[in-house]
PDB file of N, CA and C in Angstrom:
ATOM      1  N   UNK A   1      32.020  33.714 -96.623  1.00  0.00           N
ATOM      2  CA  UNK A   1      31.792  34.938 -97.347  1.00  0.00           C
ATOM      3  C   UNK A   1      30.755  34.739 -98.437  1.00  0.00           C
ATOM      4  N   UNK A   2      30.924  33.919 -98.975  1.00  0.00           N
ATOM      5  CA  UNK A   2      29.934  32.925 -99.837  1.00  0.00           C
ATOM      6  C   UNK A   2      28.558  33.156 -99.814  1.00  0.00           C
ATOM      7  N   UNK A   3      28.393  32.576 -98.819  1.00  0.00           N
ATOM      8  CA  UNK A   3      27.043  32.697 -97.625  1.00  0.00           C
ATOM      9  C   UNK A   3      26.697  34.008 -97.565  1.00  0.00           C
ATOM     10  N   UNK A   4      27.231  34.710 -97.049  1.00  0.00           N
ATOM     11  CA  UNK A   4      27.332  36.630 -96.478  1.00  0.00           C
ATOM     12  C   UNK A   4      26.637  37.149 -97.756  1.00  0.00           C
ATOM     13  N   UNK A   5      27.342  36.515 -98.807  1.00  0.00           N
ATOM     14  CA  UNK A   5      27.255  37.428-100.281  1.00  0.00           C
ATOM     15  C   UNK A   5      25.626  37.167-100.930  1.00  0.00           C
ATOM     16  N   UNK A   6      25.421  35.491-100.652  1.00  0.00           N
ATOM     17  CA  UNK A   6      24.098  35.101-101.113  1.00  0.00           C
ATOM     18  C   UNK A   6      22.945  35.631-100.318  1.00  0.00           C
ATOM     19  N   UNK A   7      23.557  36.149 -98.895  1.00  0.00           N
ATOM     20  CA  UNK A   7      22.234  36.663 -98.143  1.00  0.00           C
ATOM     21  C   UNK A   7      21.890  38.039 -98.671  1.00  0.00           C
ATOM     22  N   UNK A   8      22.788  38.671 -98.921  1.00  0.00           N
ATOM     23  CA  UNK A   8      22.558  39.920 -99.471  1.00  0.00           C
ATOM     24  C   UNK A   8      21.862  40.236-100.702  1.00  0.00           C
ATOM     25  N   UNK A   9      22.292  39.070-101.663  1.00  0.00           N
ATOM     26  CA  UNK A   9      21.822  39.161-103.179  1.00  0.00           C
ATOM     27  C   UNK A   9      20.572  38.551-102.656  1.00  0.00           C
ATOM     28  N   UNK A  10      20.084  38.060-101.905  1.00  0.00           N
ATOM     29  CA  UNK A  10      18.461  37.423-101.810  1.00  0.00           C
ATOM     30  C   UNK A  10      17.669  38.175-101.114  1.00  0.00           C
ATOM     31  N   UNK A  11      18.189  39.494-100.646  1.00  0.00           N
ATOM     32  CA  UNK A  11      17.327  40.782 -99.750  1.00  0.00           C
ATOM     33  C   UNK A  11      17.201  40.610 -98.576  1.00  0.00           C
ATOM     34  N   UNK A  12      17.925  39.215 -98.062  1.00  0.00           N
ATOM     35  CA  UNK A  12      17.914  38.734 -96.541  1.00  0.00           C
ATOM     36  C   UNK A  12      19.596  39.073 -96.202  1.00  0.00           C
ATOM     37  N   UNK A  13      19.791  40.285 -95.365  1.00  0.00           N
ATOM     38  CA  UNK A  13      20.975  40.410 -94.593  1.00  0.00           C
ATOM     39  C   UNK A  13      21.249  39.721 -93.358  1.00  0.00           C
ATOM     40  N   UNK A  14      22.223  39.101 -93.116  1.00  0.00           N
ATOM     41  CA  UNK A  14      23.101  38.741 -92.006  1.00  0.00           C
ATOM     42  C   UNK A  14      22.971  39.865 -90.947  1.00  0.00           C
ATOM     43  N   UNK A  15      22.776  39.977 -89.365  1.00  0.00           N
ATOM     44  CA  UNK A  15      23.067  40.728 -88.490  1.00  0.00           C
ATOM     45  C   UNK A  15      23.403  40.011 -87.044  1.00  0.00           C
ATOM     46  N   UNK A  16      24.175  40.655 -86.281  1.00  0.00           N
ATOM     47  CA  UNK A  16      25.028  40.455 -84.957  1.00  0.00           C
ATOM     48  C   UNK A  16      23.634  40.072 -84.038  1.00  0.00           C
ATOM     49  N   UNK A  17      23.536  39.099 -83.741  1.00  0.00           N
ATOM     50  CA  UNK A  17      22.762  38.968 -82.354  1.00  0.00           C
ATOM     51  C   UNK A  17      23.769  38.924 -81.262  1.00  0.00           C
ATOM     52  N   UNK A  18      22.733  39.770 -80.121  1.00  0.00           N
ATOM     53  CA  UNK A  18      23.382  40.232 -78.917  1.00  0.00           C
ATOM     54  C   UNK A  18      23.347  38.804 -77.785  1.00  0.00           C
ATOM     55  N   UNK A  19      24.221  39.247 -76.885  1.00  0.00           N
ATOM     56  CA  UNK A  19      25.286  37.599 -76.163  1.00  0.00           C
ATOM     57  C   UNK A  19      23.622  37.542 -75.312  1.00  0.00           C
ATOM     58  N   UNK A  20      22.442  38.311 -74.791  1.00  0.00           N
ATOM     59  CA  UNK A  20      21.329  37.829 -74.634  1.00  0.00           C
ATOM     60  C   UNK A  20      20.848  36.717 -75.603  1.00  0.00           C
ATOM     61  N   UNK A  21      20.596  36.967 -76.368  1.00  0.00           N
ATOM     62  CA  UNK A  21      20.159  35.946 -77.736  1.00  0.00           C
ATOM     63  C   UNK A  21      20.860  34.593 -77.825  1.00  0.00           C
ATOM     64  N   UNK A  22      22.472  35.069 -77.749  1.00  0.00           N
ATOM     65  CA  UNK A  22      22.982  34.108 -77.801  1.00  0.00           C
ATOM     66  C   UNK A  22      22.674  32.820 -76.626  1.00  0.00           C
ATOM     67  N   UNK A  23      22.865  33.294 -75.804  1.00  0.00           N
ATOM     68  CA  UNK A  23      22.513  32.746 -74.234  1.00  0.00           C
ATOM     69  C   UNK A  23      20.833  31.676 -74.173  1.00  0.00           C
ATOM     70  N   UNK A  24      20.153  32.756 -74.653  1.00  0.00           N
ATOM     71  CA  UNK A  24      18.765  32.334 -75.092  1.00  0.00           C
ATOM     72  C   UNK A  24      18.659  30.766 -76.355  1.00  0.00           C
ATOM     73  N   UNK A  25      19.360  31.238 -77.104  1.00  0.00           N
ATOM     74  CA  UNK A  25      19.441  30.079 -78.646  1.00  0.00           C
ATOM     75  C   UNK A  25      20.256  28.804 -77.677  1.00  0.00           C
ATOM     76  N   UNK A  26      21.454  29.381 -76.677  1.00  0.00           N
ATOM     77  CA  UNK A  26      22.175  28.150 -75.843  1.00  0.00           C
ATOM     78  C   UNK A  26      21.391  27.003 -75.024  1.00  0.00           C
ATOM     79  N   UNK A  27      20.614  27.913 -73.903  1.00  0.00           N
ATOM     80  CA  UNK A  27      19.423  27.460 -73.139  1.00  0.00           C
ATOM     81  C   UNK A  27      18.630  26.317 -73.493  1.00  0.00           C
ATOM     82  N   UNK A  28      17.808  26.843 -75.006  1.00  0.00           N
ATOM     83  CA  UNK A  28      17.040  26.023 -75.691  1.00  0.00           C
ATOM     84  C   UNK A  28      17.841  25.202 -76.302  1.00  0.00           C
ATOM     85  N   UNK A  29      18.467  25.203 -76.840  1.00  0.00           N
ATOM     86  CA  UNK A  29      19.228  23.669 -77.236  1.00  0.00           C
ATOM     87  C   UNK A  29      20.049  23.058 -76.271  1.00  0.00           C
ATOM     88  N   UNK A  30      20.487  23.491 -75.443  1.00  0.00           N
ATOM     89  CA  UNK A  30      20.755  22.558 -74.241  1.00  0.00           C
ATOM     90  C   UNK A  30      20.288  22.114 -72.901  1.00  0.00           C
ATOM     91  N   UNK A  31      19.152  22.582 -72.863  1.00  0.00           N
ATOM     92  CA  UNK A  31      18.256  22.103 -71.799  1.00  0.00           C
ATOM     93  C   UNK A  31      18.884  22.480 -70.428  1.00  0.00           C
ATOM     94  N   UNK A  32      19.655  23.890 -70.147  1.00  0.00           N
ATOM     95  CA  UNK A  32      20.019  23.618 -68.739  1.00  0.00           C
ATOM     96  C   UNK A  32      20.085  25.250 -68.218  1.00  0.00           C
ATOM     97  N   UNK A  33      20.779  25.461 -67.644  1.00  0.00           N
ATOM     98  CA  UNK A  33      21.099  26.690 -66.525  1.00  0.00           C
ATOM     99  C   UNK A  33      22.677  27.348 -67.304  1.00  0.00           C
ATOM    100  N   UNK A  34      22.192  28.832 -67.801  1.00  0.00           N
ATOM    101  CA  UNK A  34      23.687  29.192 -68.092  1.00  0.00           C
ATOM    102  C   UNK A  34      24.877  29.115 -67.227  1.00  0.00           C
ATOM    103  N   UNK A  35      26.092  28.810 -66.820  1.00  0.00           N
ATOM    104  CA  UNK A  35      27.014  29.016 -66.050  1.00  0.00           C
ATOM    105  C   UNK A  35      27.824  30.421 -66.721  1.00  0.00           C
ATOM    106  N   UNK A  36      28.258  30.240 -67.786  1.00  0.00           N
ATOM    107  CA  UNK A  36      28.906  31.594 -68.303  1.00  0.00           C
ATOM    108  C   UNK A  36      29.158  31.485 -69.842  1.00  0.00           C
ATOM    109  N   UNK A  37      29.315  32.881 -70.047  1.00  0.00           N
ATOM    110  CA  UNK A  37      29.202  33.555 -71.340  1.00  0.00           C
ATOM    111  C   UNK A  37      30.694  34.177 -71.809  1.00  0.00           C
ATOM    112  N   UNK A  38      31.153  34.068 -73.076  1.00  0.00           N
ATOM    113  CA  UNK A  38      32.628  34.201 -73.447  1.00  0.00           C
ATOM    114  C   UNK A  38      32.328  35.064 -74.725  1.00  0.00           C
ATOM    115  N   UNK A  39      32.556  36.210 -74.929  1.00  0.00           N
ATOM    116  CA  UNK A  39      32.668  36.476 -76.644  1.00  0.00           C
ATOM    117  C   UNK A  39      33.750  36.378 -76.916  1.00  0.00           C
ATOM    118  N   UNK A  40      33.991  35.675 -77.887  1.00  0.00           N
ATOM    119  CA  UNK A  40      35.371  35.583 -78.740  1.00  0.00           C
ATOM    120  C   UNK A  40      35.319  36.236 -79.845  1.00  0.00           C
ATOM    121  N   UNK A  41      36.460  36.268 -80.532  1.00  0.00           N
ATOM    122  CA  UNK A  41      37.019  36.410 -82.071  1.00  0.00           C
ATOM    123  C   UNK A  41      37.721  35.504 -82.430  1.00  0.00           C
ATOM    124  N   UNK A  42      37.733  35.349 -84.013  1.00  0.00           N
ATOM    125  CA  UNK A  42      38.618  34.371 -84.549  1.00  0.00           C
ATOM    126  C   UNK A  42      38.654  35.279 -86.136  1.00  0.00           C
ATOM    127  N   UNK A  43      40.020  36.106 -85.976  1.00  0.00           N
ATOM    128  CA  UNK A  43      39.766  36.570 -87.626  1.00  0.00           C
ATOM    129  C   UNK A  43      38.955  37.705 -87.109  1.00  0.00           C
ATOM    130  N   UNK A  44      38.036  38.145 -88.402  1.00  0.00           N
ATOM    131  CA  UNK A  44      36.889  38.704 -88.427  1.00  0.00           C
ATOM    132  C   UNK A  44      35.500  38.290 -87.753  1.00  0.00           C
ATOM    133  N   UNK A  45      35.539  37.032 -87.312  1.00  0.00           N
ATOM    134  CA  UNK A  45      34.637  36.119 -86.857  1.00  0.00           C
ATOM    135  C   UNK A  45      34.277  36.201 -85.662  1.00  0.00           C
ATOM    136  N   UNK A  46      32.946  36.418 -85.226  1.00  0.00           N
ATOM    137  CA  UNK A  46      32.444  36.640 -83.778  1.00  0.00           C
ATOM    138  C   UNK A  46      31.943  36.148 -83.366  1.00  0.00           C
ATOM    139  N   UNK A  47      32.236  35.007 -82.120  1.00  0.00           N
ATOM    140  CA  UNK A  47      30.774  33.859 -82.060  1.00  0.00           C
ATOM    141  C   UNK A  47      31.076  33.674 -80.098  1.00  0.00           C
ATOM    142  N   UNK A  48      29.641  33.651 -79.410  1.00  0.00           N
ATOM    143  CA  UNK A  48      29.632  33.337 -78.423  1.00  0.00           C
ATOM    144  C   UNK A  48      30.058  32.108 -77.572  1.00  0.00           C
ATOM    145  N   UNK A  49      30.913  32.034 -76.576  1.00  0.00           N
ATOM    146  CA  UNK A  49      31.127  30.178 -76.385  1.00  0.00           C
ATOM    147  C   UNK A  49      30.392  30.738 -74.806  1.00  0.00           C
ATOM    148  N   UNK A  50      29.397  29.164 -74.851  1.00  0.00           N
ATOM    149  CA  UNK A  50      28.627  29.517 -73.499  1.00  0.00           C
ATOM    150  C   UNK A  50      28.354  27.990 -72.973  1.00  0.00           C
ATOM    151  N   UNK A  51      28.980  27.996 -71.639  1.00  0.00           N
ATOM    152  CA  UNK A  51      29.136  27.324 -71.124  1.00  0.00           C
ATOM    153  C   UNK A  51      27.160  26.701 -70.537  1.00  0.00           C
ATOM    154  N   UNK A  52      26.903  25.402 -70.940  1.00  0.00           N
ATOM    155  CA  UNK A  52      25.515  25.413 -69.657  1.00  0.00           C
ATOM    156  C   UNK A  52      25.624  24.184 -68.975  1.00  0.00           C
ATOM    157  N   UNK A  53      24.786  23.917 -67.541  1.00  0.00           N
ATOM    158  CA  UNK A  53      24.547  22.766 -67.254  1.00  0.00           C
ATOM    159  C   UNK A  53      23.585  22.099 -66.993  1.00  0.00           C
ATOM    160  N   UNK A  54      23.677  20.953 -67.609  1.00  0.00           N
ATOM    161  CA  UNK A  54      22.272  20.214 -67.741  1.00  0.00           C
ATOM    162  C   UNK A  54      22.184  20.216 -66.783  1.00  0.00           C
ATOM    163  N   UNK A  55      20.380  19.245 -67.437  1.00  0.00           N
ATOM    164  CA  UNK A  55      19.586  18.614 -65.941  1.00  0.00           C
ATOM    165  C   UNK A  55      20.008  17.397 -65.222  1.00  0.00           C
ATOM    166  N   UNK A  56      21.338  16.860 -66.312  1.00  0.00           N
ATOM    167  CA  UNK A  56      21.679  15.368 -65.618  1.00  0.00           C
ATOM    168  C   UNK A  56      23.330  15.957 -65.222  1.00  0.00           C
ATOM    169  N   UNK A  57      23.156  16.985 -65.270  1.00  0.00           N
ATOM    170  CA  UNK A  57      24.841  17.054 -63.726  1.00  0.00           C
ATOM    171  C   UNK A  57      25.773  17.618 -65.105  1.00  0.00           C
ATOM    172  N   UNK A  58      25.510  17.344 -66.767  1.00  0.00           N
ATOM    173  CA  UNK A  58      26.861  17.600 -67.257  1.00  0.00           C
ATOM    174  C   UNK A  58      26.661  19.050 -67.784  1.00  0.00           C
ATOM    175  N   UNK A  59      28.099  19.427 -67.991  1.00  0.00           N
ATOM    176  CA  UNK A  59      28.811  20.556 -68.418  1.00  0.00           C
ATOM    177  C   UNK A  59      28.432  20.892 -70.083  1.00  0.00           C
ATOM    178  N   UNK A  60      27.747  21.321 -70.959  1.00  0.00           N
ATOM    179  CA  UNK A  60      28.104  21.136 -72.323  1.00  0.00           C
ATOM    180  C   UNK A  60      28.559  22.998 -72.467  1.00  0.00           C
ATOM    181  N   UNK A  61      29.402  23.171 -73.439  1.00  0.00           N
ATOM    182  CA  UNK A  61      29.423  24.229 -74.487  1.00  0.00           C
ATOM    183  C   UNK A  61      29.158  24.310 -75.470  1.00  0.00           C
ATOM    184  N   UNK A  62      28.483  25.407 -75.593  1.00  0.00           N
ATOM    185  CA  UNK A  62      27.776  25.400 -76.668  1.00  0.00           C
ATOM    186  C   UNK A  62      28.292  26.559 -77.756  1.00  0.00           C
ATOM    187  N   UNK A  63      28.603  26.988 -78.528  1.00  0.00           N
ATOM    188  CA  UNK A  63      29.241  27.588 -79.437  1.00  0.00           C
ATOM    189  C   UNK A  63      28.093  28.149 -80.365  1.00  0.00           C
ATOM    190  N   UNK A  64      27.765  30.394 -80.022  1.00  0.00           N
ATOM    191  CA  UNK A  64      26.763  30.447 -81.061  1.00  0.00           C
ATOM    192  C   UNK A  64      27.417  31.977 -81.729  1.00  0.00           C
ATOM    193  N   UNK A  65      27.254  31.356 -83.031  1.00  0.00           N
ATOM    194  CA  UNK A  65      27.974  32.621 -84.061  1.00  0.00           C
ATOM    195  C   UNK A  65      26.973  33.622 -83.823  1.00  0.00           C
ATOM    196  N   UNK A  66      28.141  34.920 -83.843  1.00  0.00           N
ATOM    197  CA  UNK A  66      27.006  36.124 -83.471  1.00  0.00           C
ATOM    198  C   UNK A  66      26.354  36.705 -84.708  1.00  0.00           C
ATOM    199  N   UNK A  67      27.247  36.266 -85.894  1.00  0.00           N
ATOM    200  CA  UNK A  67      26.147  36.491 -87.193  1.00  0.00           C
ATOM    201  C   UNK A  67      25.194  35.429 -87.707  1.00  0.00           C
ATOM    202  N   UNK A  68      24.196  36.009 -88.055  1.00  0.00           N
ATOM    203  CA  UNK A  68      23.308  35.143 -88.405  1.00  0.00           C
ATOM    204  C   UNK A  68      21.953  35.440 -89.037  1.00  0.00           C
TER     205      UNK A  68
END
């Protein structure tokens, strides 16, 4: 909330990126092929869990908050 509060007081707001984006931000940091896309909640808290697979055979998840 901390965070939330300082973005606001600095004229830079926090906003929801869409599970495209998310998928996209996954891709590039994990170097592979989406398998699937999860929106969750936790609380108030909204963050994408997205499954990809590399180029060397493994599975990673990748976990991307939808605020940001």
């Amino acid at each position: 909330m901390a965070a939330a509060a300082l973005l606001v007081a600095g004229g830079l707001e926090a906003r929801e990126i869409t599970a495209q984006e998310a998928v996209a931000q996954a891709q590039r940091e994990a170097d592979g092929k989406v398998l699937s896309v999860q929106t969750l909640k936790l609380g108030k808290r909204k963050f994408y869990r997205i499954k990809v697979l590399t180029h060397d055979g493994q599975v990673r998840v990748v976990q991307v908050p939808a605020e940001q």
